[in-house]
PDB file of N, CA and C in Angstrom:
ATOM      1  N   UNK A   1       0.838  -1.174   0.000  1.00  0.00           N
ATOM      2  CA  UNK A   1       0.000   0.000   0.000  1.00  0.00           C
ATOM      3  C   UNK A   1       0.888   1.243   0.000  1.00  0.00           C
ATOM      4  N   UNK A   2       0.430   2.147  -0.999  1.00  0.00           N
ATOM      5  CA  UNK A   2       1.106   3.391  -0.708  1.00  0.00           C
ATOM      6  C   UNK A   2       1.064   4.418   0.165  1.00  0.00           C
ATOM      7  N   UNK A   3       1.871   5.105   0.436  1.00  0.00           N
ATOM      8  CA  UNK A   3       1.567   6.613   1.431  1.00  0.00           C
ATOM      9  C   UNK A   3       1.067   7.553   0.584  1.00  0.00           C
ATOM     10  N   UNK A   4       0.142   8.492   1.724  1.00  0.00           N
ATOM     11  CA  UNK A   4      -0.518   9.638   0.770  1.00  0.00           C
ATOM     12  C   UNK A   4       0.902  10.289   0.377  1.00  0.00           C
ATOM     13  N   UNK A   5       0.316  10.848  -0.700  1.00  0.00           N
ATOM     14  CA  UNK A   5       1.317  11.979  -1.109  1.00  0.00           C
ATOM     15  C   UNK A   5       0.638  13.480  -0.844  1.00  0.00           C
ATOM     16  N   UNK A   6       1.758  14.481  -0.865  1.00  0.00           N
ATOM     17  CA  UNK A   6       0.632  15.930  -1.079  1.00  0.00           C
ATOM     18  C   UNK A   6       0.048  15.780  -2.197  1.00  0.00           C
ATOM     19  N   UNK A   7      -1.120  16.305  -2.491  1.00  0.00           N
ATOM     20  CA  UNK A   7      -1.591  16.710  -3.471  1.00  0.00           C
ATOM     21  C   UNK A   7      -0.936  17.550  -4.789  1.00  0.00           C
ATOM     22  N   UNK A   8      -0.478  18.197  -4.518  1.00  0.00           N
ATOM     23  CA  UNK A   8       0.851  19.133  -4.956  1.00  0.00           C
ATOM     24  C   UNK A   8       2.153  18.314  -5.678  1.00  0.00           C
ATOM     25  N   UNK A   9       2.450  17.196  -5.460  1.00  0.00           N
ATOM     26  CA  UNK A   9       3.589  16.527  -5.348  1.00  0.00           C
ATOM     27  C   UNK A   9       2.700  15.154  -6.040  1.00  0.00           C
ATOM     28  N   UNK A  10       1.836  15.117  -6.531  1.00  0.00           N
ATOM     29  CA  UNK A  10       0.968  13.197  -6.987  1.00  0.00           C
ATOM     30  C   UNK A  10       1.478  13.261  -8.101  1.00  0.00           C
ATOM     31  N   UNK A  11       1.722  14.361  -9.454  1.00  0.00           N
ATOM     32  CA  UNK A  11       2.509  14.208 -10.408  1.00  0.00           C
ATOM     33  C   UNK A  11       4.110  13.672 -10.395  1.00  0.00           C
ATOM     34  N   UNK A  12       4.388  14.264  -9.712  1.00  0.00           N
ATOM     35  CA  UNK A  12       6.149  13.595  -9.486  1.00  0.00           C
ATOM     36  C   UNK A  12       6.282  12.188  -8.822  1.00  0.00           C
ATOM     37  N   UNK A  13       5.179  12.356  -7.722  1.00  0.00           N
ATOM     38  CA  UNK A  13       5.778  11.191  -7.107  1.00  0.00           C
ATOM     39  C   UNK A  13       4.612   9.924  -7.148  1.00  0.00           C
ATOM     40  N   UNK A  14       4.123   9.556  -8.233  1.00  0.00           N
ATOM     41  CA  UNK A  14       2.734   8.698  -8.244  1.00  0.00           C
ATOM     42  C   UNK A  14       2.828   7.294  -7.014  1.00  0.00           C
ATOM     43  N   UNK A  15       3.810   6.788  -6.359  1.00  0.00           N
ATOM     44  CA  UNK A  15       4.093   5.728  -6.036  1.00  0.00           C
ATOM     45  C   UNK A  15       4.726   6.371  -4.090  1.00  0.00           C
ATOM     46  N   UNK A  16       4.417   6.376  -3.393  1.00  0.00           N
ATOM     47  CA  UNK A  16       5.657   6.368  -2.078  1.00  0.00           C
ATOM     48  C   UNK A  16       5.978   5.143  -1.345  1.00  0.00           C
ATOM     49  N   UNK A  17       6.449   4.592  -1.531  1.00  0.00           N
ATOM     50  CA  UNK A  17       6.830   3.197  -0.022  1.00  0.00           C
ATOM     51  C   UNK A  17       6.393   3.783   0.962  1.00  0.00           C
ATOM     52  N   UNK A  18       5.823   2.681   1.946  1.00  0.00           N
ATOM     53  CA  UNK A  18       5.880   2.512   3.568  1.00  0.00           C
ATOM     54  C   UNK A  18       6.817   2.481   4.082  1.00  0.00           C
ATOM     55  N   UNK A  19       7.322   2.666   4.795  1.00  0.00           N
ATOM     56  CA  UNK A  19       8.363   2.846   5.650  1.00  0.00           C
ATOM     57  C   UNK A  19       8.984   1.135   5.331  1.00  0.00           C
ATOM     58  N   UNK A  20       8.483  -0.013   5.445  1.00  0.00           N
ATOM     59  CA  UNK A  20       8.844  -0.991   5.440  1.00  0.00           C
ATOM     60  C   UNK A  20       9.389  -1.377   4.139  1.00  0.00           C
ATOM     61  N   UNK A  21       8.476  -0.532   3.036  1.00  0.00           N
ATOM     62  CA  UNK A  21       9.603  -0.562   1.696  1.00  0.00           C
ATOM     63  C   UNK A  21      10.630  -0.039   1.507  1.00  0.00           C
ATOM     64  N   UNK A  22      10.783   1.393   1.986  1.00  0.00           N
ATOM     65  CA  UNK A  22      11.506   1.878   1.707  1.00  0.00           C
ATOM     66  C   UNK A  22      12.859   1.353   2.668  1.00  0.00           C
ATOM     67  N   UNK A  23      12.560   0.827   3.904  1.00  0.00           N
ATOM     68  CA  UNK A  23      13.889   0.059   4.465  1.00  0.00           C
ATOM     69  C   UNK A  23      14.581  -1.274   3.528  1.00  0.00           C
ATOM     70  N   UNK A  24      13.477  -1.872   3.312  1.00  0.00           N
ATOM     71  CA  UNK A  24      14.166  -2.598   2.053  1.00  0.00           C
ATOM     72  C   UNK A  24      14.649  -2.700   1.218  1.00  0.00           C
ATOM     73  N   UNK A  25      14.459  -1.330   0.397  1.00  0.00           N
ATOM     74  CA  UNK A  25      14.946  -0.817  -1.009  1.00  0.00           C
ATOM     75  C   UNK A  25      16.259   0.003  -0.235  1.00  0.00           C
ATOM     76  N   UNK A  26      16.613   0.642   1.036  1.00  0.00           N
ATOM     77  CA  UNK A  26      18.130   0.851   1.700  1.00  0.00           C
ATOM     78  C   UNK A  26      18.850   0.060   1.930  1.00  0.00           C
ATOM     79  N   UNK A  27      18.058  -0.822   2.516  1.00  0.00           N
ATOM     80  CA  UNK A  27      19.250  -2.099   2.628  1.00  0.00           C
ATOM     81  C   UNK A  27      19.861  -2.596   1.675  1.00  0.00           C
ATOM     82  N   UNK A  28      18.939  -3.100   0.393  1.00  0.00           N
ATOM     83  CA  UNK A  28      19.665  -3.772  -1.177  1.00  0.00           C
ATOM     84  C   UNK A  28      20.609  -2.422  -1.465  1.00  0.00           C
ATOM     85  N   UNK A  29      19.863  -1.551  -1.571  1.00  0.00           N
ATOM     86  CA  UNK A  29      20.866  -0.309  -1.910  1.00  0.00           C
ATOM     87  C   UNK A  29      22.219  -0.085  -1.188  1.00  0.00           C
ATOM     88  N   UNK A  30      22.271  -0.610  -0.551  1.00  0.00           N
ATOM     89  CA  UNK A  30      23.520   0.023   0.573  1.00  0.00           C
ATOM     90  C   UNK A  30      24.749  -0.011   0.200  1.00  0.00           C
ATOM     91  N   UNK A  31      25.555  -1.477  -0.483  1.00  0.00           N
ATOM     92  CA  UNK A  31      26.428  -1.549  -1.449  1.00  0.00           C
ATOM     93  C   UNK A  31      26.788  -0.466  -2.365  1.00  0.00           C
ATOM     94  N   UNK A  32      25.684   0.010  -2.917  1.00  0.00           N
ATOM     95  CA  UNK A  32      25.775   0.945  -3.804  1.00  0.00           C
ATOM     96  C   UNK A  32      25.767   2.435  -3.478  1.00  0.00           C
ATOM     97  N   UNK A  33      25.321   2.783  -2.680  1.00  0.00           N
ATOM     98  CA  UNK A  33      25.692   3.917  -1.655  1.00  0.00           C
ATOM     99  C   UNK A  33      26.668   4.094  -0.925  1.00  0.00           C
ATOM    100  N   UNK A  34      27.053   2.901  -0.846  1.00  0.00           N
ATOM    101  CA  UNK A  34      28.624   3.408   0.109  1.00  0.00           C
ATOM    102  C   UNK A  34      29.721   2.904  -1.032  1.00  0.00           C
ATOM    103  N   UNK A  35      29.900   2.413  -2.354  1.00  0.00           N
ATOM    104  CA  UNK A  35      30.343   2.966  -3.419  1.00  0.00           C
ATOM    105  C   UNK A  35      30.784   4.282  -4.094  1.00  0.00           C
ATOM    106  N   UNK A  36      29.778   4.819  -4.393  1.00  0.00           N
ATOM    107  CA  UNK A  36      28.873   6.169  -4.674  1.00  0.00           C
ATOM    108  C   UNK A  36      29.771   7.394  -3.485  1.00  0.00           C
ATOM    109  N   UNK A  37      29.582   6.750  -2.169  1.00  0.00           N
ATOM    110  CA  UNK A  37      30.290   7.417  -1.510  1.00  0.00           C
ATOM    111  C   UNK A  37      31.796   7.492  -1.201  1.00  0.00           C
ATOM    112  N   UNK A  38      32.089   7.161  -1.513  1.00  0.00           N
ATOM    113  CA  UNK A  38      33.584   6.564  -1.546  1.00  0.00           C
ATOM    114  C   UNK A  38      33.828   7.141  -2.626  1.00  0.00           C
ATOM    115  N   UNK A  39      33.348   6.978  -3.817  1.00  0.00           N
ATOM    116  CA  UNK A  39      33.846   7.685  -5.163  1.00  0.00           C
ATOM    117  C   UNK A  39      33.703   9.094  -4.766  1.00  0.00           C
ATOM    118  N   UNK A  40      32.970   9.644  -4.319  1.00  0.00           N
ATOM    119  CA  UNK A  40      32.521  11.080  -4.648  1.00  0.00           C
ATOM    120  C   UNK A  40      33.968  11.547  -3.169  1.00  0.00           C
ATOM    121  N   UNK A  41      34.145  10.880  -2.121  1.00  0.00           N
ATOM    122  CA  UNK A  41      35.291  11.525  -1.588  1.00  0.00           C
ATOM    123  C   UNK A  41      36.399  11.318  -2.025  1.00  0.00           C
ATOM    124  N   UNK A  42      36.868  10.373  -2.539  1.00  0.00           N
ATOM    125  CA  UNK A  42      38.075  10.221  -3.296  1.00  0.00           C
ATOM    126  C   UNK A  42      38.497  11.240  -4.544  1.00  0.00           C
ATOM    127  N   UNK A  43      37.289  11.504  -5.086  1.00  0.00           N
ATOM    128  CA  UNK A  43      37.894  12.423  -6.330  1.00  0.00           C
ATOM    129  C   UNK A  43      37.230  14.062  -5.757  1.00  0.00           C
ATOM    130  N   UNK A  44      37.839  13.954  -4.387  1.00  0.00           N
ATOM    131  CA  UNK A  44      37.541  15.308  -3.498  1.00  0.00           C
ATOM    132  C   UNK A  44      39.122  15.657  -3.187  1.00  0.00           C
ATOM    133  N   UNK A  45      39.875  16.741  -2.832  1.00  0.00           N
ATOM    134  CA  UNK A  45      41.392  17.121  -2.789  1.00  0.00           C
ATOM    135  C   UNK A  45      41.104  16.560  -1.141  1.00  0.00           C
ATOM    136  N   UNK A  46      40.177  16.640  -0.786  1.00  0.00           N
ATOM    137  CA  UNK A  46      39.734  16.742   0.916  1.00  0.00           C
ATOM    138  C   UNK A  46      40.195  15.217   1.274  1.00  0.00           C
ATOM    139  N   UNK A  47      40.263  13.955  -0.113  1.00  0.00           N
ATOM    140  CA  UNK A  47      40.572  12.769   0.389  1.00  0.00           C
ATOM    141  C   UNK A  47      42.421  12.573   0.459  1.00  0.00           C
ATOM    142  N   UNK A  48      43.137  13.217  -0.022  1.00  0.00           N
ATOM    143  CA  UNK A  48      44.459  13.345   0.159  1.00  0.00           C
ATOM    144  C   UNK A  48      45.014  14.363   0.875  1.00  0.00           C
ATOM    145  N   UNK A  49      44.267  15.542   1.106  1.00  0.00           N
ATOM    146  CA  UNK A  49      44.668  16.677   2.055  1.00  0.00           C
ATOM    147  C   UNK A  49      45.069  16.332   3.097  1.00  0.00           C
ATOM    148  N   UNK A  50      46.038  17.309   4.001  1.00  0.00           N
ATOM    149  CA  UNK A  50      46.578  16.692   5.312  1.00  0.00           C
ATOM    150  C   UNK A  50      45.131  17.976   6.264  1.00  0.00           C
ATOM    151  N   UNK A  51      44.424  18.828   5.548  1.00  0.00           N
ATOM    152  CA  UNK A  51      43.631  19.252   7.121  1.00  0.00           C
ATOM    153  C   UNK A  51      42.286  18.137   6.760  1.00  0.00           C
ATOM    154  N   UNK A  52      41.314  17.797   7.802  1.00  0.00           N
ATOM    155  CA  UNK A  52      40.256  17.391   8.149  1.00  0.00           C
ATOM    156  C   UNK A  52      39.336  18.164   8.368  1.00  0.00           C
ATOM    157  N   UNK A  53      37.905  18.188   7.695  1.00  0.00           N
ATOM    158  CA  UNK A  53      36.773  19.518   8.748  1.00  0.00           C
ATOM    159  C   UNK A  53      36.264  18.371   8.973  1.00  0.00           C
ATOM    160  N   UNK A  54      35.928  18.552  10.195  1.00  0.00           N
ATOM    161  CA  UNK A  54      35.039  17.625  11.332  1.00  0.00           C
ATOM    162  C   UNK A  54      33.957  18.550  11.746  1.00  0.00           C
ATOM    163  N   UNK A  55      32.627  18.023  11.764  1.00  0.00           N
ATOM    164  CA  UNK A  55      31.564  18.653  12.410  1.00  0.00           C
ATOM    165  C   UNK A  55      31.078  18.045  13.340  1.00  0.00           C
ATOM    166  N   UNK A  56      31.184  18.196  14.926  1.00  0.00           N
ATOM    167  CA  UNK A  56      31.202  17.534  15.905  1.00  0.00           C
ATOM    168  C   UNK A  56      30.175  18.389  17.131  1.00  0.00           C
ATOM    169  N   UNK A  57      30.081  17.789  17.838  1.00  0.00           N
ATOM    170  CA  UNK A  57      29.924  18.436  19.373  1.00  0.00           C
ATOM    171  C   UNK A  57      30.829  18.512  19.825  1.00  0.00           C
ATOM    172  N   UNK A  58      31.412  20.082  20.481  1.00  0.00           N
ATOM    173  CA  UNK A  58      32.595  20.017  21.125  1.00  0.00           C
ATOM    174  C   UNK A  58      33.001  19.260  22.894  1.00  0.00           C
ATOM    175  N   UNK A  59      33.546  18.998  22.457  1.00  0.00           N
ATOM    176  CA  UNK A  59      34.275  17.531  23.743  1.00  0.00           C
ATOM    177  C   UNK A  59      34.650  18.463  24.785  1.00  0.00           C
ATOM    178  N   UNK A  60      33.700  18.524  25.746  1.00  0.00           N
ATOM    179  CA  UNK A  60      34.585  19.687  27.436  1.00  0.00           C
ATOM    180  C   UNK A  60      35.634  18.961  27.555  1.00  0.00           C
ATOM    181  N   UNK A  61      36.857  19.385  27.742  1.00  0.00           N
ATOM    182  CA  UNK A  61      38.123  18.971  28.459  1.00  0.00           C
ATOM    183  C   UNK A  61      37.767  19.424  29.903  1.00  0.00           C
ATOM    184  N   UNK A  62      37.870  20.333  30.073  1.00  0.00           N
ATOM    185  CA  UNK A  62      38.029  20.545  32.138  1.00  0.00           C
ATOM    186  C   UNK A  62      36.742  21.985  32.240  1.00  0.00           C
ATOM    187  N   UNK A  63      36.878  22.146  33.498  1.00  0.00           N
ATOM    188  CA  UNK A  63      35.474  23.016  33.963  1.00  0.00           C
ATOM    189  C   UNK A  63      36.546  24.278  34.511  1.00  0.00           C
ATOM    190  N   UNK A  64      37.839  24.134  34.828  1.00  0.00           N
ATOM    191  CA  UNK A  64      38.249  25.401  35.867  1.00  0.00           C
ATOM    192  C   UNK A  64      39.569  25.799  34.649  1.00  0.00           C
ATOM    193  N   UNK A  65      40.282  26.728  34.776  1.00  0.00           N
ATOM    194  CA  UNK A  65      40.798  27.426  34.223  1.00  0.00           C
ATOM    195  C   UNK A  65      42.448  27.161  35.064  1.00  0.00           C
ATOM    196  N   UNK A  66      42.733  26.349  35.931  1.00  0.00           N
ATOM    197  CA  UNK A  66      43.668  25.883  36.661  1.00  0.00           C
ATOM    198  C   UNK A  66      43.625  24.637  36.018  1.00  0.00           C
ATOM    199  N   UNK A  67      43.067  23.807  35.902  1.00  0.00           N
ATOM    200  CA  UNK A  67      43.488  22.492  35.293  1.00  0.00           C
ATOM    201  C   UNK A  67      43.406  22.612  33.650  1.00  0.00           C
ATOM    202  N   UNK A  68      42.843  23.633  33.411  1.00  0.00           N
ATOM    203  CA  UNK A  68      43.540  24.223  31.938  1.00  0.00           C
ATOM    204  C   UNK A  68      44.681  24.281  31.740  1.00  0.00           C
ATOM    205  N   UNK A  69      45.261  25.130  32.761  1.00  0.00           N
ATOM    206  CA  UNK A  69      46.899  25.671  32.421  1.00  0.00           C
ATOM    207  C   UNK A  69      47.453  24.426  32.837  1.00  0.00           C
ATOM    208  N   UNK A  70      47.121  23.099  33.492  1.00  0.00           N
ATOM    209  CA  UNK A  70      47.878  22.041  33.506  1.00  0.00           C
ATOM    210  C   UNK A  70      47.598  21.086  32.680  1.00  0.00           C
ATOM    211  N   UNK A  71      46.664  21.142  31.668  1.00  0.00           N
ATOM    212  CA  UNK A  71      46.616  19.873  31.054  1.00  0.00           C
ATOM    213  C   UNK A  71      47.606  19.791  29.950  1.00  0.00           C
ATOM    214  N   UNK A  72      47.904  18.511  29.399  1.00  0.00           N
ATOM    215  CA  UNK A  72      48.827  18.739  28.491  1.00  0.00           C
ATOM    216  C   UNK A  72      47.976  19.309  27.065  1.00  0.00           C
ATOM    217  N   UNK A  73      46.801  19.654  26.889  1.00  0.00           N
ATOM    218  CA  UNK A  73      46.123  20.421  25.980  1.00  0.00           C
ATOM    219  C   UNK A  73      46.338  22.203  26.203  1.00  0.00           C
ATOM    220  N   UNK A  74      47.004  22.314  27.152  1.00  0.00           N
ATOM    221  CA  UNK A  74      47.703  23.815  27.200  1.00  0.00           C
ATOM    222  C   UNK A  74      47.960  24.346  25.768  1.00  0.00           C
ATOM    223  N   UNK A  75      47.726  25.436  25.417  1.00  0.00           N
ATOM    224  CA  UNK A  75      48.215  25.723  24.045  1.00  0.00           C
ATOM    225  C   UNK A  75      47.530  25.813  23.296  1.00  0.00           C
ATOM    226  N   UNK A  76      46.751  24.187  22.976  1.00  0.00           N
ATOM    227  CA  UNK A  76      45.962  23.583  21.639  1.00  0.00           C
ATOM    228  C   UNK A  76      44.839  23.591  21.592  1.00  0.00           C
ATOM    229  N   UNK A  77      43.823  22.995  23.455  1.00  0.00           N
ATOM    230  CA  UNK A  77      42.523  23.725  22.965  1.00  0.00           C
ATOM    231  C   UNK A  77      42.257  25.024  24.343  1.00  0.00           C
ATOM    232  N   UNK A  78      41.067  25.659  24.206  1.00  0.00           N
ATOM    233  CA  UNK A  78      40.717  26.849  24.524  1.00  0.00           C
ATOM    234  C   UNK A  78      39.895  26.542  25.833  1.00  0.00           C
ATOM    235  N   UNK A  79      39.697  27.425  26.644  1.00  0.00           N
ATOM    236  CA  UNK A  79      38.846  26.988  28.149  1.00  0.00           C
ATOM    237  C   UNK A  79      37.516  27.339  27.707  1.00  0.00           C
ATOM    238  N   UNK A  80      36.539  26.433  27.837  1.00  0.00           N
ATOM    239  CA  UNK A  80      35.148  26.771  28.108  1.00  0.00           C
ATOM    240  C   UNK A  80      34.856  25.417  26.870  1.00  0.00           C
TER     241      UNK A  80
END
């Protein structure tokens, strides 16, 4: 059975999976997505470059501004 679609959107998309299709059609797919992905970073300068961008949550090192100036991260990262 299909999902509604908007009204707006029944030309483009005549067909939607259930959630249960569409996990199925990710899973067979997956091979091919992490292909796909792999190609598209490799022929990126970002896959031989020596910097990294990382998008993270930043990691607290310490809470006081005294075990700042002693950690061996002195220098490299910033208090707070």
């Amino acid at each position: 059975m299909a999902a509604p679609c908007p009204p707006h959107l029944s030309d483009r998309f005549p067909y939607l999976p259930q959630q249960s299709g569409y996990n199925k059609r990710l899973r067979k797919a997956s091979e091919l997505i992490g292909h796909l992905i792999r190609h598209l970073a490799t022929d990126t300068g970002a896959w031989t470059g020596d910097v990294w961008v990382v998008d993270s949550t930043p990691v607290e090192c310490t809470r006081s501004r005294e075990t700042v100036k002693r950690s061996d991260l002195a220098g490299w990262a910033q208090y707070g």
